[in-house]
Protein backbone atom coordinates (compact mmCIF):
# COMPACT_ATOMS: atom_id res chain seq x y z
CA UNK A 1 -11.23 49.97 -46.79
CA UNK A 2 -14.44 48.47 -48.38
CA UNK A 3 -17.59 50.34 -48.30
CA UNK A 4 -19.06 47.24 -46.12
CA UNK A 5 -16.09 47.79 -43.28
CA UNK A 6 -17.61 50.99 -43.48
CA UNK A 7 -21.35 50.15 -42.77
CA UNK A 8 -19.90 48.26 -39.53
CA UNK A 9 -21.05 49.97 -36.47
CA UNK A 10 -22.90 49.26 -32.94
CA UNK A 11 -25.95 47.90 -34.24
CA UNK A 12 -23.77 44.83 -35.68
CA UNK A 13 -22.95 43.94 -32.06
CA UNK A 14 -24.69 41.12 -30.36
CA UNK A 15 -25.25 41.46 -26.72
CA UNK A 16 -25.82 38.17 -25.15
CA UNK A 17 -27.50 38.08 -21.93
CA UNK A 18 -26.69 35.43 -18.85
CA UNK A 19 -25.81 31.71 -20.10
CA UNK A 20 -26.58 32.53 -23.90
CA UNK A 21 -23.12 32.92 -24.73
CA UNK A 22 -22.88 30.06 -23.50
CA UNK A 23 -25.26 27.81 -25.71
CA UNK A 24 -24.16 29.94 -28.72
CA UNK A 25 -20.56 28.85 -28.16
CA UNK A 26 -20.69 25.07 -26.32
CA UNK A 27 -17.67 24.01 -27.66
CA UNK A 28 -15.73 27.29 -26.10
CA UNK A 29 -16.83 25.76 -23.00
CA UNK A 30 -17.06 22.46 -22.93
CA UNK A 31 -14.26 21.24 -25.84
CA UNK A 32 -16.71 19.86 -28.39
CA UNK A 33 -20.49 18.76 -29.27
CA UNK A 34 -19.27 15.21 -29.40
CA UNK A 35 -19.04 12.61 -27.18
CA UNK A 36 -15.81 14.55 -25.29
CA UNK A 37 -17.99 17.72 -24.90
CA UNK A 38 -20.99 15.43 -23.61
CA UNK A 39 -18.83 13.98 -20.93
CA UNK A 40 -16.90 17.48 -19.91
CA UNK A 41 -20.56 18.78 -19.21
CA UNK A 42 -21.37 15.74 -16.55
CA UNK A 43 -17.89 16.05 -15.05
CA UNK A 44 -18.54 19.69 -14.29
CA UNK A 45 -21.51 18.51 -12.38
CA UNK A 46 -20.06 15.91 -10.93
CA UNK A 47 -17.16 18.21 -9.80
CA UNK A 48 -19.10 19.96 -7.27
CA UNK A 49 -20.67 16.91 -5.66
CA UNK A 50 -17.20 15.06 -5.49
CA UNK A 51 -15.21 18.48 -4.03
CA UNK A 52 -17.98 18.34 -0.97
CA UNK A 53 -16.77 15.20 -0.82
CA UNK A 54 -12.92 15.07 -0.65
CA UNK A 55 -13.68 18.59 1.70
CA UNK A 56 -15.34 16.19 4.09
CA UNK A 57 -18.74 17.65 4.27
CA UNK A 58 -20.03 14.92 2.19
CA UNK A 59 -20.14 10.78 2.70
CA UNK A 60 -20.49 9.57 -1.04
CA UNK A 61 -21.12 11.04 -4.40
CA UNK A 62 -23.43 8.60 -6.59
CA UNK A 63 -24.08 9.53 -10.48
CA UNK A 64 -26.93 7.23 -12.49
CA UNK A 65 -27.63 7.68 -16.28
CA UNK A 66 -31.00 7.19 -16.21
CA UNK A 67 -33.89 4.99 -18.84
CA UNK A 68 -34.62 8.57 -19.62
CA UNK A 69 -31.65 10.02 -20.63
CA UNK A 70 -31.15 12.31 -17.44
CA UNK A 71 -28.08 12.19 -15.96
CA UNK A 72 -28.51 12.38 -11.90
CA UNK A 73 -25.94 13.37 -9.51
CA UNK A 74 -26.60 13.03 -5.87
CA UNK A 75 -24.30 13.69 -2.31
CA UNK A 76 -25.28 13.66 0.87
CA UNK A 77 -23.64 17.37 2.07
CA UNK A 78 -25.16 20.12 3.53
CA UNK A 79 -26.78 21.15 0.52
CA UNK A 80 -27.10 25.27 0.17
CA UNK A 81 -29.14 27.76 0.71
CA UNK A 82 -32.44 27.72 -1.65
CA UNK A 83 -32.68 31.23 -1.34
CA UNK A 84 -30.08 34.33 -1.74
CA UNK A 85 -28.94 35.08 1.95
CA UNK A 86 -26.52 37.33 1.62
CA UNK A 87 -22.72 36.94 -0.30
CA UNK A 88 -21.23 36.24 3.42
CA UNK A 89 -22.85 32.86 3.39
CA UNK A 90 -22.11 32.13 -0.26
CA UNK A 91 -23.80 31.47 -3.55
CA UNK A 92 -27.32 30.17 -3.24
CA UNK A 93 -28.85 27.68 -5.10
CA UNK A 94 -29.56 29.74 -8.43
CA UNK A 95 -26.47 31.81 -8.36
CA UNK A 96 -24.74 28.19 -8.61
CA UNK A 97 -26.68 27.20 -11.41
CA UNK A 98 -26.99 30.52 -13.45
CA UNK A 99 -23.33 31.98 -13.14
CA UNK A 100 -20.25 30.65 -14.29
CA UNK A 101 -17.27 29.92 -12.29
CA UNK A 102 -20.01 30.68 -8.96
CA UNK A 103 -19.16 27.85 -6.42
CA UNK A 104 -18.93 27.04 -3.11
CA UNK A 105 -16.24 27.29 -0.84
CA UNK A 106 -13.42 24.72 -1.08
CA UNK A 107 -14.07 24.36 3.10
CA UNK A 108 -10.20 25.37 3.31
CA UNK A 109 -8.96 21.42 1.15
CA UNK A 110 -7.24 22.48 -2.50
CA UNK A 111 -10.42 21.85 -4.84
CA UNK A 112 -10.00 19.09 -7.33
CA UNK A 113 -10.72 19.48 -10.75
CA UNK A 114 -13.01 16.74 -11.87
CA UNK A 115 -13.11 16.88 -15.21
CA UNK A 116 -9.72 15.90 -17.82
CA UNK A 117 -10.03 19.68 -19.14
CA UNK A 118 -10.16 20.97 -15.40
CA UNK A 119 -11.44 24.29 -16.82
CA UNK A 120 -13.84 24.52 -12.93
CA UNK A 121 -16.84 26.02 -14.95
CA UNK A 122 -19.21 25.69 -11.72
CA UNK A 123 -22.86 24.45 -12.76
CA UNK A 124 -23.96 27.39 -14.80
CA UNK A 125 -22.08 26.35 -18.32
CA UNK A 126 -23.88 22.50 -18.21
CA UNK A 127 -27.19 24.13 -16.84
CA UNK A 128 -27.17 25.96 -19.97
CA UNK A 129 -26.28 23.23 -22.11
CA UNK A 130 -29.33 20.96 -20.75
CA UNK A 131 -32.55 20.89 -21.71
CA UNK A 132 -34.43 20.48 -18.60
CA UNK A 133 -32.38 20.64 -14.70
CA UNK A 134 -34.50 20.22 -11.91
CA UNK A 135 -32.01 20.58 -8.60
CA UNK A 136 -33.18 19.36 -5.12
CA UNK A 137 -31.47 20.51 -2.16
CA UNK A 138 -32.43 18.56 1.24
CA UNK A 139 -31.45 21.39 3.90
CA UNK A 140 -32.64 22.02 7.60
CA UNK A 141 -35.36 19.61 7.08
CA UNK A 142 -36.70 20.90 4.07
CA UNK A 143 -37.02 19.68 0.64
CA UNK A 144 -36.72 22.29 -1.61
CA UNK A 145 -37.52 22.10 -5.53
CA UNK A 146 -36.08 24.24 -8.80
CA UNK A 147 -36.64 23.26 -12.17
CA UNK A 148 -34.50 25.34 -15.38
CA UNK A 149 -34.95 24.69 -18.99
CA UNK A 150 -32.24 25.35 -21.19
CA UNK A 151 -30.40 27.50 -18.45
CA UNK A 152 -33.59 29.62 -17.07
CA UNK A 153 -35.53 29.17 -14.41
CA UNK A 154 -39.17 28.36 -14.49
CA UNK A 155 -39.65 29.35 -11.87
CA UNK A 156 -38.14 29.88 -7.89
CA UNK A 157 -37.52 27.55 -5.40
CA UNK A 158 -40.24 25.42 -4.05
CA UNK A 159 -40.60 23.89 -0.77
CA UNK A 160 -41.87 20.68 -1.35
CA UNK A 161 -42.33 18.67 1.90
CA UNK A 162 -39.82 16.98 4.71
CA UNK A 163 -36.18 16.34 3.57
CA UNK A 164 -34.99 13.09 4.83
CA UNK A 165 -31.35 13.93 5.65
CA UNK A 166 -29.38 15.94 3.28
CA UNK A 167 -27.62 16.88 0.48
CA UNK A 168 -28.40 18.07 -3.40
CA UNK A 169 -29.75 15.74 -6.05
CA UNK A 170 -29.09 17.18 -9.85
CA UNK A 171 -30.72 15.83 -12.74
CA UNK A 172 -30.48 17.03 -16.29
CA UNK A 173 -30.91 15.87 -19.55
CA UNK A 174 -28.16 17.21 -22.11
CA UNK A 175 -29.63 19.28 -25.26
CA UNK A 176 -29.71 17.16 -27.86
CA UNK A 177 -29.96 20.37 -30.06
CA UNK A 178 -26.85 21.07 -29.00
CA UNK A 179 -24.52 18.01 -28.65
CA UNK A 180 -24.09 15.06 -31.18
CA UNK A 181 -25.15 12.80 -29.22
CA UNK A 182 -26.81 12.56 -25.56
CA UNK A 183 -25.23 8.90 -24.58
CA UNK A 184 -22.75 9.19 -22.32
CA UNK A 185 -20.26 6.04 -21.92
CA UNK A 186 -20.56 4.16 -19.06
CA UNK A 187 -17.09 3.26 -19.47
CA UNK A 188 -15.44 6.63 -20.17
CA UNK A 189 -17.53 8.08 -17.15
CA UNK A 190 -15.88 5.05 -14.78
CA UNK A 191 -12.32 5.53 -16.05
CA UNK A 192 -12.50 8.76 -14.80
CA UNK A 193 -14.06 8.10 -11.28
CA UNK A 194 -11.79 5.13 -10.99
CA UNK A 195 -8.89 7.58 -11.53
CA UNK A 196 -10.06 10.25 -9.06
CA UNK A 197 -10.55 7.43 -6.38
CA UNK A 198 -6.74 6.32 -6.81
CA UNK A 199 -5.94 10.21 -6.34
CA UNK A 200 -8.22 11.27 -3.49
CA UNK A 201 -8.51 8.37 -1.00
CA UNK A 202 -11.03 9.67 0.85
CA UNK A 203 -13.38 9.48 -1.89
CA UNK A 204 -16.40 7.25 -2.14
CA UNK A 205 -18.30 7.52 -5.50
CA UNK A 206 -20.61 5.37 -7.17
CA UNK A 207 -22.04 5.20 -10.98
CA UNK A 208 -24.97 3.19 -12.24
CA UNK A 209 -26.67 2.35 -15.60
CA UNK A 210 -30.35 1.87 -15.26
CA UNK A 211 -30.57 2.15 -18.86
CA UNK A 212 -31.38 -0.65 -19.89
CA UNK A 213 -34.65 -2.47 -19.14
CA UNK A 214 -34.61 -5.31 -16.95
CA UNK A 215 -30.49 -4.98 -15.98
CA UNK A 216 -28.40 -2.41 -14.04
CA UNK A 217 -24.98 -2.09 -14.64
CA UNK A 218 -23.07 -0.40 -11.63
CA UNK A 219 -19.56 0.34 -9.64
CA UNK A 220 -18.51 1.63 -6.68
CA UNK A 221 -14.83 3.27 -6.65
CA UNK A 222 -13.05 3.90 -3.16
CA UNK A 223 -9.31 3.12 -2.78
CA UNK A 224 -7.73 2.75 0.45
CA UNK A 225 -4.72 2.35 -1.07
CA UNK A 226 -4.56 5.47 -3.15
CA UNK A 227 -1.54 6.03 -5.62
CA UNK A 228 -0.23 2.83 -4.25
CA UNK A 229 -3.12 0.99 -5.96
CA UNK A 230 -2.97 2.97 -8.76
CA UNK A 231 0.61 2.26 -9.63
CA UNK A 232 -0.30 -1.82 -9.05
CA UNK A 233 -3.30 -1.26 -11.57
CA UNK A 234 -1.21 -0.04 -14.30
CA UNK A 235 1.38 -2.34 -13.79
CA UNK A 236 -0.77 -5.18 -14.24
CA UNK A 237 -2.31 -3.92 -17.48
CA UNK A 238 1.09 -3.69 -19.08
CA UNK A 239 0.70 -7.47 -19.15
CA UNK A 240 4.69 -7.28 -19.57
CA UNK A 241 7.67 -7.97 -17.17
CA UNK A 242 8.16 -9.53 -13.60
CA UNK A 243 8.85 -7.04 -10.87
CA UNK A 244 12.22 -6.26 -10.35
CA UNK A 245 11.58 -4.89 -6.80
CA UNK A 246 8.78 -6.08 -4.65
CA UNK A 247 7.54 -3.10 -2.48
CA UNK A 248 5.13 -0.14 -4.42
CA UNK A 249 7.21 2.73 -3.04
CA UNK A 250 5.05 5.41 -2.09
CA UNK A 251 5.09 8.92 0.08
CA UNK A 252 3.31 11.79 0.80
CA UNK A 253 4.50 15.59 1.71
CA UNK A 254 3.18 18.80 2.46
CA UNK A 255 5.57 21.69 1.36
CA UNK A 256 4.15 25.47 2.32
CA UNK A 257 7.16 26.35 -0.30
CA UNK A 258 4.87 25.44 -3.25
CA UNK A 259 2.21 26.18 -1.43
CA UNK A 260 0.49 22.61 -1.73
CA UNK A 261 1.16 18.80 -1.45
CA UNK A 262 3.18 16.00 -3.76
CA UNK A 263 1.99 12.34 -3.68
CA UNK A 264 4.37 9.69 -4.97
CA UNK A 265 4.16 6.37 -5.79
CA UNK A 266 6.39 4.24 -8.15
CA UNK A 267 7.43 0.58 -8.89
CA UNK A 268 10.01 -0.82 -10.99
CA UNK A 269 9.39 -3.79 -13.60
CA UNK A 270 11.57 -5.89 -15.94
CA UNK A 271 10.89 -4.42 -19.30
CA UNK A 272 12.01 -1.33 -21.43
CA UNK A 273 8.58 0.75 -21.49
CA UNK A 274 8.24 3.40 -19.05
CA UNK A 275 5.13 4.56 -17.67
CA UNK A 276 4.59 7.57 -15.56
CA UNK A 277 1.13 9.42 -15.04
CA UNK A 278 1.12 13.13 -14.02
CA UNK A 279 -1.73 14.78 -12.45
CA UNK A 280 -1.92 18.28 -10.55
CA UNK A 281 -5.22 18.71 -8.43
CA UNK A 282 -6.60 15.52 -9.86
CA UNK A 283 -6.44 16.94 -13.68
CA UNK A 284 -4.18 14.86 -15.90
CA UNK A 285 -1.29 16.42 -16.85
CA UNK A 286 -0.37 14.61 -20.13
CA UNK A 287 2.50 17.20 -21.29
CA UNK A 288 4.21 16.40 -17.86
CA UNK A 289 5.45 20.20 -16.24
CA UNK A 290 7.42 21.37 -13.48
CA UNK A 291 5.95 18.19 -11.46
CA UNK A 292 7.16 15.53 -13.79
CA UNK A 293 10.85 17.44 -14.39
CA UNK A 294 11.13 17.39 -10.52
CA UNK A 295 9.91 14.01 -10.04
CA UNK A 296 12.64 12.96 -12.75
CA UNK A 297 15.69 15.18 -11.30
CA UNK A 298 14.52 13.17 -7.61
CA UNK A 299 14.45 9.46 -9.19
CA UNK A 300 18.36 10.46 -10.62
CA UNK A 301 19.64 12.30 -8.17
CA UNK A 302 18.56 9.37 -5.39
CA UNK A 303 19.66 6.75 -7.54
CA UNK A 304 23.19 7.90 -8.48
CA UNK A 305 23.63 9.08 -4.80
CA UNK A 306 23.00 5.65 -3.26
CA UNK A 307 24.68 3.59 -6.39
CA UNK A 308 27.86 5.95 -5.96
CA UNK A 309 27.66 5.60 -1.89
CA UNK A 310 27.47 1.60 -2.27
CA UNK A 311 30.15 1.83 -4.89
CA UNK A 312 27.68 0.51 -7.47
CA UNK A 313 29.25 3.00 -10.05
CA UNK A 314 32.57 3.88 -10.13
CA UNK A 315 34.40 7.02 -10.41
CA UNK A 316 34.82 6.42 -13.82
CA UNK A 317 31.61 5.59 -14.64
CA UNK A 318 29.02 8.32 -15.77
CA UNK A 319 25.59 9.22 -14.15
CA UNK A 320 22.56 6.92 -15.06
CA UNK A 321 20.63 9.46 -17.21
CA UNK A 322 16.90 9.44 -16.92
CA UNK A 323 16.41 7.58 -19.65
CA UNK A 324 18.11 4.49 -17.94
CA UNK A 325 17.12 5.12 -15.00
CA UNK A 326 13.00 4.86 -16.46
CA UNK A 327 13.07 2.02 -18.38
CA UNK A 328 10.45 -0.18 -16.61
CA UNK A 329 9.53 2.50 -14.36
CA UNK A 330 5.63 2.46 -13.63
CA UNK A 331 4.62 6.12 -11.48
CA UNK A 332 2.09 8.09 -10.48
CA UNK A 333 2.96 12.05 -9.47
CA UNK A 334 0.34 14.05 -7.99
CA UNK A 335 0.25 17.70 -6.73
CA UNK A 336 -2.27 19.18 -5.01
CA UNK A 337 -2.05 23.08 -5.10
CA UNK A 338 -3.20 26.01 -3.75
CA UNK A 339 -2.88 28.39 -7.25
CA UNK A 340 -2.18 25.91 -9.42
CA UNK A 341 -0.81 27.72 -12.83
CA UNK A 342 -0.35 25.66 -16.44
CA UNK A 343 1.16 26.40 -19.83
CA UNK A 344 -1.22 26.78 -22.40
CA UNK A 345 -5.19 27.12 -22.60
CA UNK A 346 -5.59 23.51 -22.33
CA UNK A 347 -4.12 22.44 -18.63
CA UNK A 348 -1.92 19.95 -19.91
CA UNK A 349 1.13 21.11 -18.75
CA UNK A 350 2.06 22.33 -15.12
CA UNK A 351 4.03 25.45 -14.92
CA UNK A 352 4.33 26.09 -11.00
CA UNK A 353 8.36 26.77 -10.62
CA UNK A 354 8.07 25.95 -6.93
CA UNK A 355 6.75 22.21 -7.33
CA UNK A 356 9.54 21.39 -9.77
CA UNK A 357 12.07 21.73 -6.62
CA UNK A 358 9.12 20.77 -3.48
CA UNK A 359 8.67 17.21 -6.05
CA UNK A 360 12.55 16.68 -6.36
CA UNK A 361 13.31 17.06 -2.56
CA UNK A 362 10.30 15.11 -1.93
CA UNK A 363 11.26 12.60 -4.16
CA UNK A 364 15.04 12.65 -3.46
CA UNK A 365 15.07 11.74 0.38
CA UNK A 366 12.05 9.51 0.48
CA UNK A 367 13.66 7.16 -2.68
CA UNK A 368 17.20 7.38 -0.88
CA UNK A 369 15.75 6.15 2.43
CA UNK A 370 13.87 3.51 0.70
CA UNK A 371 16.94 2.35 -1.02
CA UNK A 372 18.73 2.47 1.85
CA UNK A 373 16.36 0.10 3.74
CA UNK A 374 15.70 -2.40 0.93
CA UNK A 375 20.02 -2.95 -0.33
CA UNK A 376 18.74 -6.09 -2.09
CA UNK A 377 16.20 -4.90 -4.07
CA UNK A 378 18.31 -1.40 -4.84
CA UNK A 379 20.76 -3.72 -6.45
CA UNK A 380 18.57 -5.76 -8.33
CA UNK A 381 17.01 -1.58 -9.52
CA UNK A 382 20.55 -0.09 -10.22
CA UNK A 383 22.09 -3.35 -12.11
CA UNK A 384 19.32 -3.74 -14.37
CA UNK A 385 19.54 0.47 -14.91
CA UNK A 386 23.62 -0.08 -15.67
CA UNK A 387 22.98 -2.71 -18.04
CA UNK A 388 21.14 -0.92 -19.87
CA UNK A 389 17.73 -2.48 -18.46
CA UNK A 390 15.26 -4.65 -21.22
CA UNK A 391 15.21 -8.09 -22.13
């Protein structure tokens, strides 16, 4: 052992206090100092505001990137206390913004996660990583007023007049010390909200650019329609391949097995690529999981079922494997669970063992009824799948 390994005791340790671990590690937290990490930071925020939302305490969630560079996020819930009132009542308003993971109650719905990393921070980790946060909270008829730099307050909550209606208003301006750059993309900001108004239907959130002098570029994302609409969406932008059946199939289910709730929607389309999306509690799932395996098992075991019931396949014939049986397949699969559990630091891949079997029941009995109410356009699904499918 070297003399230095030696000299290594206590006084080498650094003991960071509160949120400095957190701006002397960003990317732990947040993925990156780039563009990604940038975004991850406002989705955080925008997490809270959009779970009072989807919980149904809130109306709308609207986010503006400001001529400034702030970044303000605004609902219309019942705000929270400005003061500490006791843990029985929950976080108050600087507990929220100074610890990590502290949020409020999920008001009994399964809490989505907002941002693509899912990682459900809370507001203390992009707190620390701005600049300047002042946070308004319109409560019992008060306004009330806290401004932070760089994680710390300046000073305590302020009452600062009337509060028409209310809600909490966040605005912050990212460190530009600390990240690459402070631009977020209007367009990578609106994929995302887009997405997580296919997945939540109840959801109403807007996103403006005031950016720009003179011209404000804006959107408003609901979708009535939900997983339905999403499946139509990326159909369309395959730009390839007429519809081999008509109708977006589509269910919901609640199973207390796994604890949670599967959303399905599917729709099949004359061409050879395959397309299914994968998302558990609104998080993208891109390495698929026990929810994608299930949802595959289902498609199968519904489609052999009804093509060897209708004599569509013979007794000689073999299964259609899942390979067949995708090609031109356009889905979406969505779980929403209690304890959601993954595979790996990064979320990408859902490792619940119960939603692999809730998804293929699900799946399995809602396809074969389908089937069995639409014989024409089961044929047309199962004789392109025997052929081999393609053009």
């Amino acid at each position: 052992m070297s003399d230095a390994a030696h000299m290594y005791d206590a006084t080498h340790i650094e003991v960071l206090e509160g949120l400095e671990v957190v701006r002397k590690r960003p990317g732990m937290w947040v993925g990156s100092t780039g563009e990604r990490g940038l975004h991850q930071m406002v989705f955080e925020v925008v997490g809270r505001a959009v779970n009072e939302n989807v919980a149904g305490r809130a109306g709308s969630v609207a986010v503006a990137l400001m001529p400034d560079g702030e970044v303000r996020v605004t609902d219309d819930g019942p705000g929270v206390p400005a003061e500490a009132v006791g843990e029985a009542v929950g976080p108050c308003l600087e507990d929220m913004l100074t610890r990590i993971h502290a949020q409020q109650d999920a008001g009994g719905r399964r809490a989505i996660a907002v941002s693509p990393l899912g990682n459900g921070l809370g507001l203390g980790v992009p707190n620390a990583l701005a600049s300047s946060l002042t946070a308004e909270v319109r409560r019992d008829g008060v306004r009330w007023v806290q401004v932070y730099a760089s994680g710390v307050a300046v000073g305590p909550p302020t009452a600062a007049g009337p509060a028409v209606g209310s809600g909490i208003t966040l605005a912050f301006r990212p460190d530009a010390g600390i990240f690459e750059t402070v631009e977020c993309s209007f367009d990578v900001l609106a994929e995302r909200f887009r997405e997580l108004a296919f997945l939540n239907r109840g959801l109403d959130i807007s996103l403006s650019d005031e950016r720009s002098a003179g011209e404000c570029r804006s959107e408003r994302f609901h979708s009535p329609g939900g997983t339905r609409d999403f499946v139509l969406l990326l159909g369309e932008g395959r730009g390839t391949g007429a519809l081999v059946q008509t109708d977006v199939i589509g269910f919901e289910r609640e199973d207390p097995r796994m604890a949670g709730a599967v959303e399905v929607a599917l729709q099949w389309r004359d061409s050879d690529e395959e397309r299914v999306r994968t998302y558990a509690n609104s998080r993208p799932t891109p390495e698929g999981g026990t929810h994608a395996e299930g949802f595959r098992d289902g498609v199968a075991a519904a489609v052999n079922a009804y093509a060897r019931q209708r004599r569509l396949l013979t007794s000689a014939d073999a299964d259609l494997g899942a390979d067949r049986i995708g090609k031109g397949l356009t889905a979406v699969v969505s779980v929403k669970l209690d304890q959601p559990g993954f595979r790996g630091a990064t979320c990408a891949e859902l490792d619940n063992t119960e939603a692999r079997f809730g998804v293929e029941e699900a799946v399995r009995e809602h396809l074969g009824i389908w089937l069995e109410r639409h014989p024409e356009q089961a044929a047309a699904v199962i004789g392109r799948r025997r052929a081999g499918g393609g053009r």
